[in-house]
N, C-alpha and C. Protein backbone atom coordinates (compact mmCIF):
# COMPACT_ATOMS: atom_id res chain seq x y z
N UNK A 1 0.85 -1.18 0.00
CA UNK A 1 0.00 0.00 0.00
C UNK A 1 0.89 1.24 0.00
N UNK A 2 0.71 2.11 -0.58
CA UNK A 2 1.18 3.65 -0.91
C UNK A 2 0.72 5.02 -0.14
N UNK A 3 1.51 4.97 0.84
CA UNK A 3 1.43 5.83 1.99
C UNK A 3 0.78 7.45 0.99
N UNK A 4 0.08 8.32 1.46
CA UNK A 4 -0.03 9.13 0.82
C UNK A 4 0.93 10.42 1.26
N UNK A 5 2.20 10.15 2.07
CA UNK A 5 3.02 10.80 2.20
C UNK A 5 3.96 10.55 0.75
N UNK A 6 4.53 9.10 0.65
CA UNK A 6 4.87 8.92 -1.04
C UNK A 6 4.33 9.27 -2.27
N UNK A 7 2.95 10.09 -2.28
CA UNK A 7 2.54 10.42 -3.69
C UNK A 7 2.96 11.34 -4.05
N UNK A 8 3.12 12.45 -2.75
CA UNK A 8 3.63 14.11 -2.77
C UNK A 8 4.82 14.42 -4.04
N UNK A 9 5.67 13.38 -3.90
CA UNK A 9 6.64 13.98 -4.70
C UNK A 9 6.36 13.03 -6.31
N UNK A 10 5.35 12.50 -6.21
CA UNK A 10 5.31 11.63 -8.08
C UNK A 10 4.73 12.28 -8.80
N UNK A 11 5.15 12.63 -10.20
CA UNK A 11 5.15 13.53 -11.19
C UNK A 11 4.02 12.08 -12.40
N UNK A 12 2.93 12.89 -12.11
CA UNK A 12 1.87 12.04 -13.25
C UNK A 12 2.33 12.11 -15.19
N UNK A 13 2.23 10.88 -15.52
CA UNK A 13 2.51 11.02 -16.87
C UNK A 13 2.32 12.27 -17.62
N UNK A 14 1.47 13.27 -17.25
CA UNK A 14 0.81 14.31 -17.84
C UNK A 14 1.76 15.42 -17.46
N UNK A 15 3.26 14.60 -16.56
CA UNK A 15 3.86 16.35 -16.40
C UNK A 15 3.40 16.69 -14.91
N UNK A 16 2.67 16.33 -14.74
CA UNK A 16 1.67 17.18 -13.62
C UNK A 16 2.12 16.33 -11.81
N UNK A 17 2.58 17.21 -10.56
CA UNK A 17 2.67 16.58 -9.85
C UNK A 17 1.15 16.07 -9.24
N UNK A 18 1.26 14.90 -8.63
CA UNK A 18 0.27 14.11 -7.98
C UNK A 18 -0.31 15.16 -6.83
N UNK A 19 -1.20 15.63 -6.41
CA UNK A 19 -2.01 16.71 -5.11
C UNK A 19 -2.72 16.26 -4.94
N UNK A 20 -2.81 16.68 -3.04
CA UNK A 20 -3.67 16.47 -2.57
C UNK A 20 -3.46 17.47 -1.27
N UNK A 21 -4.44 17.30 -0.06
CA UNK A 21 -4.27 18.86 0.98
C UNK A 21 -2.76 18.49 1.53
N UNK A 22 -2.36 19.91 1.46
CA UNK A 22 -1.23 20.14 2.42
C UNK A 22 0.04 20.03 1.07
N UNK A 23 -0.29 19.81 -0.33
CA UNK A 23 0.58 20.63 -0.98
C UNK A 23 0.31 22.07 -1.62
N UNK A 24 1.59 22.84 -1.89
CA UNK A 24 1.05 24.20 -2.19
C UNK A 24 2.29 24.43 -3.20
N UNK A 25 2.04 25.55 -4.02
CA UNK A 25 2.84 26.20 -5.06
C UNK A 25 2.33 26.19 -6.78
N UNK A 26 2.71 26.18 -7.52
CA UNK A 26 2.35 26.68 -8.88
C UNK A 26 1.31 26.02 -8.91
N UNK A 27 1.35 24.18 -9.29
CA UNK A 27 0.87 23.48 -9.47
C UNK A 27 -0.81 23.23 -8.94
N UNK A 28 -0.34 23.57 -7.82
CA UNK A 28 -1.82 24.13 -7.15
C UNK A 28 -2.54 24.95 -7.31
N UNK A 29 -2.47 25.87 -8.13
CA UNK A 29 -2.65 27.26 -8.46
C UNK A 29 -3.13 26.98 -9.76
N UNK A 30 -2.65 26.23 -10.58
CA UNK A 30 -2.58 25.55 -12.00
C UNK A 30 -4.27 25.05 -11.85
N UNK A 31 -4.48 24.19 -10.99
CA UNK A 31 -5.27 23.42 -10.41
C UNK A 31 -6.87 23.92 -10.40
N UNK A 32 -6.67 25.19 -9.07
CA UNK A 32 -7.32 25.92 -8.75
C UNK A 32 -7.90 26.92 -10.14
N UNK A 33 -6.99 27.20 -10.95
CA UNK A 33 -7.48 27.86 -12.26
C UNK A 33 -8.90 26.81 -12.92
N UNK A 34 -8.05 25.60 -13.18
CA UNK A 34 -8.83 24.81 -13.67
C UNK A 34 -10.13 24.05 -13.43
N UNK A 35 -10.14 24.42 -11.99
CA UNK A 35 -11.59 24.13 -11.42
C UNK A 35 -12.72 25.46 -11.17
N UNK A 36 -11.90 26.11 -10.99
CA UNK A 36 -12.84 27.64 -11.05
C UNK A 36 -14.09 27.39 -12.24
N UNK A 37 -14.00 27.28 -13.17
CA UNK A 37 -15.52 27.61 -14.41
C UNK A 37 -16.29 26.18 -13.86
N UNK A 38 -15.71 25.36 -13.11
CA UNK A 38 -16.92 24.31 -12.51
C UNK A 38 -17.97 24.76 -11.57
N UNK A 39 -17.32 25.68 -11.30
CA UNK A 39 -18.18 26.24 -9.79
C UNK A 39 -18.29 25.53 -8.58
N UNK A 40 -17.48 24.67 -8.44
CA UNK A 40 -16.97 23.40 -7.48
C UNK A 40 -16.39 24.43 -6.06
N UNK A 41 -16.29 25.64 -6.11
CA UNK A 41 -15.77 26.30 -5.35
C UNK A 41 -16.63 26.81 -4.36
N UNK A 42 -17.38 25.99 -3.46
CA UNK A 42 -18.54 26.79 -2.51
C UNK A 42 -18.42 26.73 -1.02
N UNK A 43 -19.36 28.01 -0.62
CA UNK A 43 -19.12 27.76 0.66
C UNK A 43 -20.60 28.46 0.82
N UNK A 44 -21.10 27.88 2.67
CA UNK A 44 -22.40 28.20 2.85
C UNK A 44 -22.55 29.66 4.04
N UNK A 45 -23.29 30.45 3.43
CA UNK A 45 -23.30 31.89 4.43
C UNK A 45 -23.93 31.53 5.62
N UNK A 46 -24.38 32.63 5.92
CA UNK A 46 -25.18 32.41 7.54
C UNK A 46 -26.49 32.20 7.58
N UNK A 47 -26.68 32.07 6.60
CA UNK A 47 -28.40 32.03 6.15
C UNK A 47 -28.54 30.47 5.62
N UNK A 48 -27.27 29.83 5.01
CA UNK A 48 -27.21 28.51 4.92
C UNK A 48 -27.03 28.63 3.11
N UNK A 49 -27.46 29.26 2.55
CA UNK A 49 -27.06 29.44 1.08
C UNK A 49 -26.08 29.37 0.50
N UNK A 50 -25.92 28.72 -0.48
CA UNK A 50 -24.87 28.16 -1.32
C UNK A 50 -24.09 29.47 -2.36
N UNK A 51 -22.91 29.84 -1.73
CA UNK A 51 -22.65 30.99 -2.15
C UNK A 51 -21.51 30.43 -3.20
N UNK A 52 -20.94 30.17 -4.52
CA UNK A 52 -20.04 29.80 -5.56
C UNK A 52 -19.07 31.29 -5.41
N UNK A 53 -17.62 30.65 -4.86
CA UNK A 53 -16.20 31.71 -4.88
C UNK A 53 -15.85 31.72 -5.93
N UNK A 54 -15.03 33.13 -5.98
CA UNK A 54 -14.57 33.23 -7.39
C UNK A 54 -13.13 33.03 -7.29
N UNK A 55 -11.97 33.64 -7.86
CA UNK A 55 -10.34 33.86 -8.07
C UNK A 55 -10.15 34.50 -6.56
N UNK A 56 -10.97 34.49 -5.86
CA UNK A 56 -10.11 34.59 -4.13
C UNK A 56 -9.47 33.37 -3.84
N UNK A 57 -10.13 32.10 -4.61
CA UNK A 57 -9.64 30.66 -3.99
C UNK A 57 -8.58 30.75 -5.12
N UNK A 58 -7.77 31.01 -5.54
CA UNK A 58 -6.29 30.69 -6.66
C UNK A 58 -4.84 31.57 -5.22
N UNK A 59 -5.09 30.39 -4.47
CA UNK A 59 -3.73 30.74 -3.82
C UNK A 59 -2.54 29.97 -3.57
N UNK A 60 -2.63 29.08 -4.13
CA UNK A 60 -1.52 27.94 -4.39
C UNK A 60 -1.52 27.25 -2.80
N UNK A 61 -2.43 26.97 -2.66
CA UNK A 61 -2.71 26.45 -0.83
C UNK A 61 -3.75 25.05 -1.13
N UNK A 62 -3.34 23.86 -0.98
CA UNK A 62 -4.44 23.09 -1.39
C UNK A 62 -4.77 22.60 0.42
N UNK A 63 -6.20 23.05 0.68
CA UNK A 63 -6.15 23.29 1.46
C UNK A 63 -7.93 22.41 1.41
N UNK A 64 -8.58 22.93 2.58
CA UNK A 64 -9.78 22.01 2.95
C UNK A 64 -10.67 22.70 1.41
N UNK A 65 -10.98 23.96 1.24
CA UNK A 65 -11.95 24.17 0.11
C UNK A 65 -11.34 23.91 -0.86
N UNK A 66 -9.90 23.68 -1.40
CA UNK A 66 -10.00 22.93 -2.87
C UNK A 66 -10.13 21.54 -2.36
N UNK A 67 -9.67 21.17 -1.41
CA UNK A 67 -10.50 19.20 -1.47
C UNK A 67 -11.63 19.43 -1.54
N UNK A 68 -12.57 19.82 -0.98
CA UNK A 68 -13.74 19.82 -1.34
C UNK A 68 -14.08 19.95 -2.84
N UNK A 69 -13.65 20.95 -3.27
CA UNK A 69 -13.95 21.25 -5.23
C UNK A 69 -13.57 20.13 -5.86
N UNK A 70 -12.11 19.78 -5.32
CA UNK A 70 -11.80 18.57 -6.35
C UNK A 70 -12.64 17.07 -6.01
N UNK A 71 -12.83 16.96 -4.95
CA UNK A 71 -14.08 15.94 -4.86
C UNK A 71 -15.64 15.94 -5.76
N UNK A 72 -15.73 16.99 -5.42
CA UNK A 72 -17.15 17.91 -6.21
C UNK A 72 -16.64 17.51 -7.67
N UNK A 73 -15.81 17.97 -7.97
CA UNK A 73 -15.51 17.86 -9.54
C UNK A 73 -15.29 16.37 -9.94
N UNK A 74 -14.75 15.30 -9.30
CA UNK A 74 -14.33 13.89 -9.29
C UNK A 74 -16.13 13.33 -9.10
N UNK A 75 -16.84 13.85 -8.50
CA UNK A 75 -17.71 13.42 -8.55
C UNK A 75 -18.62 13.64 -10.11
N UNK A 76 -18.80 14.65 -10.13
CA UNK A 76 -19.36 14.91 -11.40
C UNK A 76 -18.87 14.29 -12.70
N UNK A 77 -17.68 14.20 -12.65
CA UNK A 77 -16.84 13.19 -13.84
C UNK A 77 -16.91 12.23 -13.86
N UNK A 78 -17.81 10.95 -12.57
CA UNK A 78 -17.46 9.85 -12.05
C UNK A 78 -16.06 9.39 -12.20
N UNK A 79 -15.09 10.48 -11.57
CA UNK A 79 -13.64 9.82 -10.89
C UNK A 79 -14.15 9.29 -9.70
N UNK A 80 -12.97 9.02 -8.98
CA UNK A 80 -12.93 8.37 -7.86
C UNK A 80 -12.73 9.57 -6.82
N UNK A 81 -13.60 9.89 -6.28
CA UNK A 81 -13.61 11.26 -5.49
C UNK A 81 -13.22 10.78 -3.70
N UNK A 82 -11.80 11.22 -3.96
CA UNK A 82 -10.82 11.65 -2.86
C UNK A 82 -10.45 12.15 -2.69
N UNK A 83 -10.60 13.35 -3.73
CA UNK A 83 -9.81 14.52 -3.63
C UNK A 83 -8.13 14.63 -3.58
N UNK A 84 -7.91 13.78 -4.02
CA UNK A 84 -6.48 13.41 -4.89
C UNK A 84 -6.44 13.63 -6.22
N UNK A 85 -5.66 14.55 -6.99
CA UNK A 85 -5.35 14.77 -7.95
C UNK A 85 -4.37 14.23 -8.85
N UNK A 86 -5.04 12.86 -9.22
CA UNK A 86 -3.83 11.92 -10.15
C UNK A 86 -3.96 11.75 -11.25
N UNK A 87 -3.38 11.36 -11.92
CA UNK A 87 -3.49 11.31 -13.17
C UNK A 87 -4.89 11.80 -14.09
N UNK A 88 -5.63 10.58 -13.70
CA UNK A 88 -6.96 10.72 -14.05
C UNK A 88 -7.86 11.93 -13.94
N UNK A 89 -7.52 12.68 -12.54
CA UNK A 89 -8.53 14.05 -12.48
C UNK A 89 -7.77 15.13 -13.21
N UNK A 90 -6.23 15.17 -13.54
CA UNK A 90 -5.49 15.95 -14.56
C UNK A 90 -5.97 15.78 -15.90
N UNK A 91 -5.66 14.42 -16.31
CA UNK A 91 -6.01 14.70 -17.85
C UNK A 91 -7.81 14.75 -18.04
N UNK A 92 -8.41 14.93 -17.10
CA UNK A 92 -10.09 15.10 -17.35
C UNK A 92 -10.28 16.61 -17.28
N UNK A 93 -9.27 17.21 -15.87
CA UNK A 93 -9.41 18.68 -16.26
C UNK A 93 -8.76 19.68 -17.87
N UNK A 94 -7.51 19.10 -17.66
CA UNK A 94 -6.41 19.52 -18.99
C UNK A 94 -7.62 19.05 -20.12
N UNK A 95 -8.63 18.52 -20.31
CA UNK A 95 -9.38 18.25 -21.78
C UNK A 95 -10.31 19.64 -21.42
N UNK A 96 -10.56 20.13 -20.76
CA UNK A 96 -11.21 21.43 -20.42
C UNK A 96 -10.41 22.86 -21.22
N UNK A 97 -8.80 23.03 -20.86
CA UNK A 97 -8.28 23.79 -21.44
C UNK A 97 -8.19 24.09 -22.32
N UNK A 98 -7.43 25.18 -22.56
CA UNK A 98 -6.63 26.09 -21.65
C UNK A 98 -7.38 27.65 -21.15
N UNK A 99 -6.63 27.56 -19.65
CA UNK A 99 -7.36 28.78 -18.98
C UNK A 99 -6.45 29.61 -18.45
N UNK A 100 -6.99 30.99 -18.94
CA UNK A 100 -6.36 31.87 -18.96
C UNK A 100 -5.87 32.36 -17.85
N UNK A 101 -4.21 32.90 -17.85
CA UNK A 101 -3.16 32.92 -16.96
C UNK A 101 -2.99 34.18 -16.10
C-alpha cells in the first residue's frame, strides 16, 4: 500500500505533480485555475445558502476548500472522489483547457 506521504513527490505522466491537501505552489494554483468555471468552489453563508467563490480561492494552498472542489468535480466526472489529484482528475481537467493565466 502507498502511503499518501509517497505520492507528494510523483510527477503524473501528464507532467503534472500528484495533489492532494497540504501541498502548495504553482501546481496548485494551475489546479485551482482549472476548477474555477466548474463552480466546485462553494461555501455556505449564515443564512445557509450556497454561495459559488470566485479567483479569491487561486492561492496555491491546497487546502480544505480545494478538497472539497476537487471531490465535487471527481464526482461529477465519475472519478474516484478523494480529492487526490492523479493522473486521471489531470487529464479530465487539462481536456477542459486552456485557462487563462
Amino acid at each position: 500500500m502507498i502511503s499518501l506521504t509517497k505520492i507528494t513527490n510523483f510527477i503524473s505522466p501528464l507532467n503534472q505533480p500528484i495533489l492532494q491537501e497540504g501541498s502548495r505552489g504553482k501546481a496548485v494554483m494551475e489546479l485551482q485555475k482549472l476548477l474555477l468555471p466548474y463552480r466546485v468552489f462553494i461555501h455556505l453563508n449564515e443564512q445557509g445558502a450556497c454561495v459559488f467563490l470566485g479567483k479569491e480561492v487561486i492561492d496555491g494552498i491546497f487546502g480544505a476548500k480545494t478538497k472539497q472542489a476537487v471531490i465535487l468535480y471527481q464526482n461529477m466526472k465519475f472519478l474516484v472522489g478523494n480529492g487526490i489529484v492523479d493522473t486521471q482528475t489531470w487529464r479530465s481537467l487539462e481536456q477542459g483547457a486552456p485557462v487563462d493565466k
